[in-house]
Protein backbone atom coordinates (compact mmCIF):
# COMPACT_ATOMS: atom_id res chain seq x y z
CA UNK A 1 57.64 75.28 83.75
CA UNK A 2 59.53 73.62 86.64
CA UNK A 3 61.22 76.06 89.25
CA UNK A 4 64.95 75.81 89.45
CA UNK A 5 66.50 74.07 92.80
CA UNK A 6 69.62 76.37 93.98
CA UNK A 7 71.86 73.96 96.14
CA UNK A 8 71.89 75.17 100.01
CA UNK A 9 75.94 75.32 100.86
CA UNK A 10 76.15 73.82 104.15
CA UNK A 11 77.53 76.50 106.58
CA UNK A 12 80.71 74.93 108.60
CA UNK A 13 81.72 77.61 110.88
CA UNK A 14 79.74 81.31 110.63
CA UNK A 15 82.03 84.72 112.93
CA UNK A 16 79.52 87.34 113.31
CA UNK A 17 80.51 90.38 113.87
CA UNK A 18 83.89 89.45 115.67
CA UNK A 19 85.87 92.10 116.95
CA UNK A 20 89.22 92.05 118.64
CA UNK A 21 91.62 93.42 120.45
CA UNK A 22 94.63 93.35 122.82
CA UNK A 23 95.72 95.51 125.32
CA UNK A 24 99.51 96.83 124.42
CA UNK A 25 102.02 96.98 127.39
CA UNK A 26 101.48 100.89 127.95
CA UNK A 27 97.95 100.17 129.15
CA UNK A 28 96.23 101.41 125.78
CA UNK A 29 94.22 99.44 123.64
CA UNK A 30 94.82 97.57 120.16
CA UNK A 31 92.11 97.36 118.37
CA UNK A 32 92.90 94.42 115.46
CA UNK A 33 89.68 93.35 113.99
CA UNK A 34 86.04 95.71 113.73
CA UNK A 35 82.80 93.75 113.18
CA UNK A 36 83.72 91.12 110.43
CA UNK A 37 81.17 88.34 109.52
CA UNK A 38 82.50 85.46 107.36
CA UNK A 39 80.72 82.14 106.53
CA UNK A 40 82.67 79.28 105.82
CA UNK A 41 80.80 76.65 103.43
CA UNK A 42 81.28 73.16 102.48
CA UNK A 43 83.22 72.71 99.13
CA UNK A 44 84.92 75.64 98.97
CA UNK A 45 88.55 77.14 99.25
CA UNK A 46 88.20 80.69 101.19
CA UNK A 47 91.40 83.36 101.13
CA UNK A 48 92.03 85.40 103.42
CA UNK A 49 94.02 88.19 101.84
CA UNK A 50 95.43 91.52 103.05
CA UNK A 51 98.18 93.87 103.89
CA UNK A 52 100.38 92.91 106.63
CA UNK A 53 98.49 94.42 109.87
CA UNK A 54 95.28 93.76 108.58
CA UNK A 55 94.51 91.12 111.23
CA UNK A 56 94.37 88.05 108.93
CA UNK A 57 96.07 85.47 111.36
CA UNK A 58 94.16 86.94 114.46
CA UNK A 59 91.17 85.87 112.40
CA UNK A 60 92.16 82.76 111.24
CA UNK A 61 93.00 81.76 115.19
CA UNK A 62 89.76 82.99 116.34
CA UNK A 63 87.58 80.95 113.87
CA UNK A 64 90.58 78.08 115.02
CA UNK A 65 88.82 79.47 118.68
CA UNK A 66 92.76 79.72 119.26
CA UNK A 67 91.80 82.74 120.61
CA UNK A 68 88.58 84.12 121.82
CA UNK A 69 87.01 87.59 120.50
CA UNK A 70 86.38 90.57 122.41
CA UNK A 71 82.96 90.61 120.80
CA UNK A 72 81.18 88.79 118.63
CA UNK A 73 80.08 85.38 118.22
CA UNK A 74 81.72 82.08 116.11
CA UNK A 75 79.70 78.66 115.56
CA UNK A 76 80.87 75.40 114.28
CA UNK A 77 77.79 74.14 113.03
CA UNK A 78 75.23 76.00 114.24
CA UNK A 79 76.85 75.68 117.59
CA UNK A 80 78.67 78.75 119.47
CA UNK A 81 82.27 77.65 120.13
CA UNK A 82 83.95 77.90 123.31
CA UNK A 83 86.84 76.84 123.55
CA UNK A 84 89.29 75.26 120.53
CA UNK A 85 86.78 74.66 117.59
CA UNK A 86 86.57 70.73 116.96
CA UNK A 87 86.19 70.84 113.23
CA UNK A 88 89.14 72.48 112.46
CA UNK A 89 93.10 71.37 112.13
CA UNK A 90 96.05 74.31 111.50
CA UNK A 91 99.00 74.16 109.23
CA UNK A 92 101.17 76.86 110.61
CA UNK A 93 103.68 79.46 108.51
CA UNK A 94 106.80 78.42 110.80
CA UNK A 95 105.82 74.36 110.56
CA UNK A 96 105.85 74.38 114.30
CA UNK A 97 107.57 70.70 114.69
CA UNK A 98 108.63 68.89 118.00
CA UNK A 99 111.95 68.63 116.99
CA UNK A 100 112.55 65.72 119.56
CA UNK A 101 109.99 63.91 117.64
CA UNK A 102 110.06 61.80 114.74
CA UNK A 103 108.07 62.81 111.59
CA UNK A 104 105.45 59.63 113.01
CA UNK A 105 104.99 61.09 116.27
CA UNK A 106 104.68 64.63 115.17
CA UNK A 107 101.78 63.21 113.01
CA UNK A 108 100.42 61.73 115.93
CA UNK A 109 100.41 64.05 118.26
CA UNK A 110 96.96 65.55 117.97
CA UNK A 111 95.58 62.23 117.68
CA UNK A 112 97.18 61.08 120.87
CA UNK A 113 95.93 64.15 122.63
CA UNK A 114 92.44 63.50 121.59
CA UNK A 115 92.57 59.45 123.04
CA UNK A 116 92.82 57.76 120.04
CA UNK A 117 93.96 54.05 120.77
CA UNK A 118 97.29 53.78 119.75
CA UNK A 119 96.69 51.28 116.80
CA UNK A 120 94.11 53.26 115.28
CA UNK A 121 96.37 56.22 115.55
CA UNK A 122 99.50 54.36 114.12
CA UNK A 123 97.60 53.86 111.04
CA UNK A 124 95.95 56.60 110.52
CA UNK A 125 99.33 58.30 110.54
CA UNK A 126 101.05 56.40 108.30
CA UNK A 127 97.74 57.06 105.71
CA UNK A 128 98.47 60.86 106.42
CA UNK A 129 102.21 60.52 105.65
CA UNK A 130 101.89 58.33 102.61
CA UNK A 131 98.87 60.96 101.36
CA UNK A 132 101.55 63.63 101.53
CA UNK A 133 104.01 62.05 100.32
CA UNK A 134 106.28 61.24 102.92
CA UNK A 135 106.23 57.46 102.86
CA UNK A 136 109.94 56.32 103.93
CA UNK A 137 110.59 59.21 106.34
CA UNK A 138 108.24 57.91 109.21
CA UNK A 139 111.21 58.16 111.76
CA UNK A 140 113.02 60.83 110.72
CA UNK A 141 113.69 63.96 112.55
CA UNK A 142 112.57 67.30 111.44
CA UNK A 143 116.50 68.28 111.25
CA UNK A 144 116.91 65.82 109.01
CA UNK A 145 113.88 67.19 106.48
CA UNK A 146 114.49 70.16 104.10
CA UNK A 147 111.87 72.75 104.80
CA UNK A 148 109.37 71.49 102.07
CA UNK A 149 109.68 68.47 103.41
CA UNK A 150 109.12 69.99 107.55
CA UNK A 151 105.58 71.51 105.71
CA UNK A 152 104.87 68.55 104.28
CA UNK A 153 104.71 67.10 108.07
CA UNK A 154 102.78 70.25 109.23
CA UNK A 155 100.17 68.89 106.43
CA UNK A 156 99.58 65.72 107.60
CA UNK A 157 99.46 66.68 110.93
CA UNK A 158 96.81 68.57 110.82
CA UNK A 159 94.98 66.29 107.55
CA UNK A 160 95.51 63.17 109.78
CA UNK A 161 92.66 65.03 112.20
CA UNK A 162 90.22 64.80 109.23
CA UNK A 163 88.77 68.21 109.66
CA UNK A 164 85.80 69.62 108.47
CA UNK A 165 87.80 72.77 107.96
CA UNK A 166 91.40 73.10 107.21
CA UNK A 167 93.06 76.15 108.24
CA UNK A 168 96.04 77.55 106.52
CA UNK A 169 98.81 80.44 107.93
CA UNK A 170 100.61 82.11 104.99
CA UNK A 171 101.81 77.95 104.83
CA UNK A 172 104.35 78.60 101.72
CA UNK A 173 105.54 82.10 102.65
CA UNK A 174 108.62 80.44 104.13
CA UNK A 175 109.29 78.34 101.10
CA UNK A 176 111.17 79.00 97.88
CA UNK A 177 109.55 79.46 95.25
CA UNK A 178 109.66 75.99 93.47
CA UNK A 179 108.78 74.07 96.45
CA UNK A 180 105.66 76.49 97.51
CA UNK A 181 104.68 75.99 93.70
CA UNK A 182 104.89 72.27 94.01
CA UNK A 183 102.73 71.76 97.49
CA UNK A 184 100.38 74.40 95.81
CA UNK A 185 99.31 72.28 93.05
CA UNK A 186 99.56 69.03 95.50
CA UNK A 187 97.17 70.81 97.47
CA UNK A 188 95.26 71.29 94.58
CA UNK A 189 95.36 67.95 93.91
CA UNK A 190 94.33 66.27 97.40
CA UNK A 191 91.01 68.37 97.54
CA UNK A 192 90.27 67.55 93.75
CA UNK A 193 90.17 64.21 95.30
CA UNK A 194 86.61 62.51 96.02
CA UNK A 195 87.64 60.71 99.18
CA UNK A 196 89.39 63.80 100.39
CA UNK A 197 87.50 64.44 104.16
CA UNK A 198 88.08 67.92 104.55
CA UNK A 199 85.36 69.75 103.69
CA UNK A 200 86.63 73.30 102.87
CA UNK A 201 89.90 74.99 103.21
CA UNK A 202 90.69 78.59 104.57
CA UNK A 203 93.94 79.88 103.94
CA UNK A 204 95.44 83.36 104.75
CA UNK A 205 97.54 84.69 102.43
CA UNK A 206 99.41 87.89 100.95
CA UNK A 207 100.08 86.41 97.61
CA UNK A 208 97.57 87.78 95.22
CA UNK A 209 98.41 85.09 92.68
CA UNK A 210 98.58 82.08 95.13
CA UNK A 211 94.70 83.28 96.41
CA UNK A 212 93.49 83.38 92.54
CA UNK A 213 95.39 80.09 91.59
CA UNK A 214 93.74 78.47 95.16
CA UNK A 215 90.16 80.21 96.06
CA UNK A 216 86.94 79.96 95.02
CA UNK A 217 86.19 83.40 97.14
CA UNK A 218 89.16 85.90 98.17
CA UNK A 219 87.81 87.93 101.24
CA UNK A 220 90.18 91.30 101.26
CA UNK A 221 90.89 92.65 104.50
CA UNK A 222 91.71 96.24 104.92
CA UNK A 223 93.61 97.69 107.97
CA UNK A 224 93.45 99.64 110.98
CA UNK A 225 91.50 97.82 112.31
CA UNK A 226 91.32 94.62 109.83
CA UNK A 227 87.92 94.31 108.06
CA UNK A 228 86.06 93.07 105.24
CA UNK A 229 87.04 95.34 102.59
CA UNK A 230 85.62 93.24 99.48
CA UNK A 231 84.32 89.62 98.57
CA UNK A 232 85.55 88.30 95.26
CA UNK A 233 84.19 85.39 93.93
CA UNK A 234 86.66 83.16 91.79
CA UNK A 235 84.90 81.55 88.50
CA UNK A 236 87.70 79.81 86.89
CA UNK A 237 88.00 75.84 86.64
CA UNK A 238 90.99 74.20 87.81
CA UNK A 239 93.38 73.53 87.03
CA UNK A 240 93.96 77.22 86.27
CA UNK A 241 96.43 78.75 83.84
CA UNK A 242 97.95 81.89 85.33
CA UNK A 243 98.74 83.15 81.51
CA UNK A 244 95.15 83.48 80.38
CA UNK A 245 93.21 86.43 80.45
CA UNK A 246 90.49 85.92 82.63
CA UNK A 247 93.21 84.94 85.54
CA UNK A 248 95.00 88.23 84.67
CA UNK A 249 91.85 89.81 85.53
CA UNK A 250 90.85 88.51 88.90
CA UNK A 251 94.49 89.37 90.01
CA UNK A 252 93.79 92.74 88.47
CA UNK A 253 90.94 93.32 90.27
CA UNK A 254 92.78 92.65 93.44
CA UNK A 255 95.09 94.43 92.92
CA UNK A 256 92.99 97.47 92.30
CA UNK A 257 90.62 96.59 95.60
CA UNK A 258 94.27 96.32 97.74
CA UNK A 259 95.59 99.74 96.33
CA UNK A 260 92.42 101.71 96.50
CA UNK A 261 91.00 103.73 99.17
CA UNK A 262 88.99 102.34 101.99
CA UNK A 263 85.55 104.92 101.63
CA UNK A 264 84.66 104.53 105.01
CA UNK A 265 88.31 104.78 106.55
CA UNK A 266 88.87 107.45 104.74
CA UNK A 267 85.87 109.49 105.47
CA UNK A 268 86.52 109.02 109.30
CA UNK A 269 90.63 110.40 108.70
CA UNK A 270 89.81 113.24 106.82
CA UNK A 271 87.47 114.69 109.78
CA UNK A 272 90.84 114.53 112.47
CA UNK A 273 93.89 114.15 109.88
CA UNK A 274 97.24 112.96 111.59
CA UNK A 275 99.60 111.05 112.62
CA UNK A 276 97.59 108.24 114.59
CA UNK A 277 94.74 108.45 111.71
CA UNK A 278 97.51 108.53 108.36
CA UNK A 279 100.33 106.29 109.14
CA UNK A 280 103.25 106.10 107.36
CA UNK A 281 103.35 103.45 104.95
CA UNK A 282 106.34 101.48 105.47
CA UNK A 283 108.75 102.48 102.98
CA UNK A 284 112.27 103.68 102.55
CA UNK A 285 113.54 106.39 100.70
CA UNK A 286 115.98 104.71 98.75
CA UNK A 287 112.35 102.15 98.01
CA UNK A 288 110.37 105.15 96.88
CA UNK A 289 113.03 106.11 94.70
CA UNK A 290 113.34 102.66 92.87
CA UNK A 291 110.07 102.57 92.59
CA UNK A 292 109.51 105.85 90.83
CA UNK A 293 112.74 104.84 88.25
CA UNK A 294 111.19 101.77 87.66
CA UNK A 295 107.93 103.62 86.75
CA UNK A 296 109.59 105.82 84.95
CA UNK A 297 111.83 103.61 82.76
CA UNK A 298 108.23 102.39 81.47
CA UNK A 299 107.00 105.43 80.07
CA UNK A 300 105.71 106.66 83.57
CA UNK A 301 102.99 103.73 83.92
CA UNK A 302 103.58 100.22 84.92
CA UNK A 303 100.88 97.12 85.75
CA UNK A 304 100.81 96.79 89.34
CA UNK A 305 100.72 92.43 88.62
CA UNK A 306 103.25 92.67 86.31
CA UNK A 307 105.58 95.01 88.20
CA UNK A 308 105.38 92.47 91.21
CA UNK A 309 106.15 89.35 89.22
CA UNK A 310 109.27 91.16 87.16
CA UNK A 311 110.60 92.25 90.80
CA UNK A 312 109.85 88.60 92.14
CA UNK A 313 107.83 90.71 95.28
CA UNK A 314 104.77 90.05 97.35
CA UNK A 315 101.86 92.12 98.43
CA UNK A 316 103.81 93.31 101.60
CA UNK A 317 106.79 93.98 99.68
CA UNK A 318 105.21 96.40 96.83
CA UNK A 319 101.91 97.81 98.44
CA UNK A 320 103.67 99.97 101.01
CA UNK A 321 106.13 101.67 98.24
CA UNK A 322 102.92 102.27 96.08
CA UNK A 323 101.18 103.69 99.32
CA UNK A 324 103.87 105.91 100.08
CA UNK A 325 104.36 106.85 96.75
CA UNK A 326 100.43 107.95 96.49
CA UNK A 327 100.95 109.66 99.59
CA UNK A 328 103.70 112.14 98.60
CA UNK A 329 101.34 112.51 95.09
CA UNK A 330 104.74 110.94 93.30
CA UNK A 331 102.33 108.27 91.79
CA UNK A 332 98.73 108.24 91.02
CA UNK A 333 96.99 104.68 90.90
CA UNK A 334 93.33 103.65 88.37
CA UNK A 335 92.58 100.15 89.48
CA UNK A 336 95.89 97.95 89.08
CA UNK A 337 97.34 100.33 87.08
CA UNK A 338 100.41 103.25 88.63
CA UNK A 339 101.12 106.54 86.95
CA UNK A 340 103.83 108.66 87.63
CA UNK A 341 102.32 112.23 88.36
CA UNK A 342 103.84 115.57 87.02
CA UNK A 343 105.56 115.87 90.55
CA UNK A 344 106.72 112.54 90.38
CA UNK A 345 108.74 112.71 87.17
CA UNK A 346 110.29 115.91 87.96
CA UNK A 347 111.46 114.57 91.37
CA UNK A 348 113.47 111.82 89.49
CA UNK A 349 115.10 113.84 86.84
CA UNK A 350 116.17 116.72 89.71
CA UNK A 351 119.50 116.76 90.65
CA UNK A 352 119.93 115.11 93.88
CA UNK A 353 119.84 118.60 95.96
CA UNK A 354 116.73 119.73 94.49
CA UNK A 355 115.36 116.41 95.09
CA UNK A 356 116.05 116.56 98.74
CA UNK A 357 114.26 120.07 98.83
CA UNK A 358 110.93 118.79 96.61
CA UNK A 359 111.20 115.40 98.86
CA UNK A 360 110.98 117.91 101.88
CA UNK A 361 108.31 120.02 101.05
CA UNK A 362 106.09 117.24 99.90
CA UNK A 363 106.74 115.05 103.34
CA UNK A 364 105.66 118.50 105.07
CA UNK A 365 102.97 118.61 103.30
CA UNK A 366 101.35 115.03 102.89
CA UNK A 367 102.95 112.83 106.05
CA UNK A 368 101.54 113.68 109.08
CA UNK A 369 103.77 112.77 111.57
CA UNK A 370 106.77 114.46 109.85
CA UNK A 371 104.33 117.42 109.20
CA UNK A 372 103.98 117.24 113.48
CA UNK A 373 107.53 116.75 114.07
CA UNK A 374 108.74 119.80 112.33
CA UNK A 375 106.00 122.14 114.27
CA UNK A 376 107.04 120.37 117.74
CA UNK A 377 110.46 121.24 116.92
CA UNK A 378 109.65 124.71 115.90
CA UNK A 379 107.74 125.30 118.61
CA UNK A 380 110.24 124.57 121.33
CA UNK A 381 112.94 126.30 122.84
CA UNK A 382 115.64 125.31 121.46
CA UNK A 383 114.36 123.05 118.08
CA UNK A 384 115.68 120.01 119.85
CA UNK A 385 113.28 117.27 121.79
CA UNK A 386 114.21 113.82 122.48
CA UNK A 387 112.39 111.45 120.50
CA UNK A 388 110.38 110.05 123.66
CA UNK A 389 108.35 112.91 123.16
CA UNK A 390 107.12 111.38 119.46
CA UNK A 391 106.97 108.29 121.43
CA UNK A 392 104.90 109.03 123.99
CA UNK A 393 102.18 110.53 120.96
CA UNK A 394 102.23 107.47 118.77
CA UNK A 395 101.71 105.02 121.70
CA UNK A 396 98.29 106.37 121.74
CA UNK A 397 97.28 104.95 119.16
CA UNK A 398 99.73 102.03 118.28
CA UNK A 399 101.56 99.32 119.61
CA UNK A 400 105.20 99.27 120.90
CA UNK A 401 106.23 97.61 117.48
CA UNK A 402 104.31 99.80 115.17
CA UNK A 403 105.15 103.16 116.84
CA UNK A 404 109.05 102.38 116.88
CA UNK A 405 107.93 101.32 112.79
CA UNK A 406 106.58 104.87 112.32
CA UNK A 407 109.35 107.05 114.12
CA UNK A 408 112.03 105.22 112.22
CA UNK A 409 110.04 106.03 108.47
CA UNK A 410 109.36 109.51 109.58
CA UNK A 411 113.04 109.98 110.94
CA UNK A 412 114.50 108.45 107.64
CA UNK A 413 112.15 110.95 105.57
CA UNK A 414 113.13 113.79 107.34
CA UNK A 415 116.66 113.35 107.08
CA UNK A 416 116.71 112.73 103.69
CA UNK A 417 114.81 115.78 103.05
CA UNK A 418 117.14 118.15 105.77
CA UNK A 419 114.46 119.00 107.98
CA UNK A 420 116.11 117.85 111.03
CA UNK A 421 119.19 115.93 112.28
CA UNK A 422 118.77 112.95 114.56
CA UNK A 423 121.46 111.44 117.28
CA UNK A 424 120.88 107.86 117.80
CA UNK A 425 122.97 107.66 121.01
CA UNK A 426 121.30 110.47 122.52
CA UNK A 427 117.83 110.16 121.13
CA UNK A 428 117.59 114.05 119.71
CA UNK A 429 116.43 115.59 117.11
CA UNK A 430 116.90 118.99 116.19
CA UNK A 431 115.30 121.38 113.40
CA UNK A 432 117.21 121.67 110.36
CA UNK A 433 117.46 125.92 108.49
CA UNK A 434 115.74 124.11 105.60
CA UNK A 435 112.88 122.83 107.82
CA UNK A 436 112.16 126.19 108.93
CA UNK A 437 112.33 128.18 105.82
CA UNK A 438 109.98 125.26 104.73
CA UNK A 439 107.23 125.50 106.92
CA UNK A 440 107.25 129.46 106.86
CA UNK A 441 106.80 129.15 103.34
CA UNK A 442 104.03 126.39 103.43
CA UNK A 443 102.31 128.92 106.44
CA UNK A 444 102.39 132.00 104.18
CA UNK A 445 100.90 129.75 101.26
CA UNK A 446 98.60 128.33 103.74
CA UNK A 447 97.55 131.96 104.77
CA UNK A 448 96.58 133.59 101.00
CA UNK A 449 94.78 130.72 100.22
């Protein structure tokens, strides 16, 4: 019997163990990727996809060697980069055009900075253009170009390199919806192509559709810090058919990886619960409650896919109100599917004062840093402190952008539910009657049990 030959993928670019971080203006430290390994092959689309925060484009950059890792090693070919990685070209989120230049010279650009004689470069340029589908608007300005078009330009820009690797920024997030469809399936249609000299594409993303309608492997980052959460491989022949069943799945599994708990993370929060190990997912109160109606109006379960694509949201948009949600133990989620608990539906159908009081006690209860704001203010002299003094804990463990993220969630939850007022002028908050009957309660509960 003859022995099978596997084909050997040929390994463009291999991170090993990369981690990274930055050092935040306070002095403390931001750790933004832990000891993630990812192997790049030849003939293969790779997604990148994750929560916003989970260090996708830090990732992306440092394989780009846009930026180099605190630890860890990257190789292009067997070879350890230093420096910006030669096999690779980027196609940025913001299109990141000289607007001085014409849509030729932007093309050109890289290919002038690497010496290419000017004739060579000319053509090459115009190949890019008319590959992208931009013959005719060789000296146009990028004011001129709609901003399908401006992408379009960031496209051949980087294509005109001929990299081995193609890197890819969230490049449609700033595109409606018919135009990121369209350069989607162009896309599509340009590596389908046998001349096509890019080897493999990596694209980050936070579009669970747009990785399953793209990728042959989805690589799902989880957060703080950003790390390989899962590996999914995607078996479906293009062109694919977002209707049929097996597509329905892969998003479904996604879905169910992205909204279920990270073992590991969570084994290391519940040893030292609070506020710098459970942050607040982003989410409003008024978002929480929309959510829960909208649950609710379908018999108290909904498909996570289907709820994001009758709502028209992304990943970022829908993950945090489902987060919160679980949090407060409104909703309850079994792979891609939510549940409104018990608690849930009787929160919705309360009139709006008992609402605030259940929304109260369960914030006390289940968020952290409200849990530690209502004790601080207990415990001082007065039940007023300025809200430096939150500010001053949270730096410890996040940036200046994501504690000012978490004091404004926990200050909006804690209003809502009357545990304490807040004065934006003068920066104070101050314990509420309902706050402190609360927590006595909660203590005394605490206490029998």
């Amino acid at each position: 019997m003859a022995a099978t030959t596997v084909p050997i993928r040929t390994a463009l670019i291999e991170a090993e163990h990369v981690s990274k971080s930055f050092p935040s203006a306070d002095g403390s430290t931001l750790h933004v990727l832990d000891d993630v390994s990812v192997t790049l092959h030849e003939g293969e689309v790779v997604a990148l996809l994750g929560k916003s925060g989970s260090g996708k484009s830090t990732l992306l950059r440092t394989i780009a060697g846009l930026i180099a890792p605190t630890s860890g090693d990257i190789r292009y070919r067997g070879t350890p980069l230093n420096g910006a990685n030669p096999g690779t070209a980027m196609v940025f989120q913001s299109f990141a055009l000289m607007p001085w230049l014409s849509v030729q010279d932007n093309v050109e650009l890289g290919l002038r900075a690497a010496g290419v004689p000017e004739k060579e470069r000319r053509q090459r340029a115009l190949d890019a253009i008319d590959q992208i589908g931009l013959d005719g608007f060789e000296s146009a300005y990028p004011r001129e170009l709609s901003g399908g078009m401006r992408q379009r330009v960031g496209f051949a820009r980087a294509l005109v390199l001929q990299p081995d690797v193609l890197l890819m920024d969230e490049p449609f997030s700033a595109l409606d919806v018919l135009t990121s469809e369209n350069l989607r399936g162009e896309l599509i249609s340009l590596w389908a192509q046998p001349d096509f000299p890019t080897k493999c594409i990596c694209i980050v993303t936070h579009n669970i559709e747009e990785a399953v309608l793209l990728a042959d492997r989805v690589l799902v980052l989880g957060s703080n810090p950003g790390h390989i959460k899962a590996e999914v491989p995607i078996l479906l022949p293009r062109p694919r058919d977002r209707r049929s069943p097996t597509f329905e799945a892969a998003v479904d599994r996604l879905y169910a990886i992205l909204t279920g708990r990270d073992e590991k993370s969570a084994a290391e929060r519940a040893a030292t619960p609070g506020p710098l190990t459970h942050p607040l997912p982003d989410a409003s109160v008024g978002g929480l409650a929309g959510l829960v109606e909208i649950v609710y109006a379908h018999d108290g379960q909904s498909d996570l896919p289907d709820l994001a694509d009758e709502l028209s949201f992304e990943v970022d948009d829908l993950l945090p109100l489902v987060d919160a949600a679980r949090m407060l133990g409104l909703l309850e989620v079994e792979g891609a599917q939510a549940f409104l608990t018990e608690v849930g539906r009787a929160w919705y159908t309360a009139d709006i004062q008992r609402s605030k009081e259940m929304f109260a006690g369960l914030a006390v209860e289940h968020a952290p840093l409200v849990k530690t704001i209502v004790k601080a203010l207990e415990n001082s002299n007065d039940g007023a402190l300025r809200d430096d003094f939150f500010r001053d804990l949270l730096r410890r463990g996040y940036n200046a952008e994501d504690t000012e993220k978490q004091l404004d969630i926990a200050i909006d939850w804690g209003r809502y539910g009357e545990l304490f007022d807040y004065d934006a002028n003068t920066g104070e908050l101050v314990l509420s009657e309902v706050a402190a009957a609360l927590t006595s309660t909660l203590m005394d509960g605490d206490a029998e049990g």
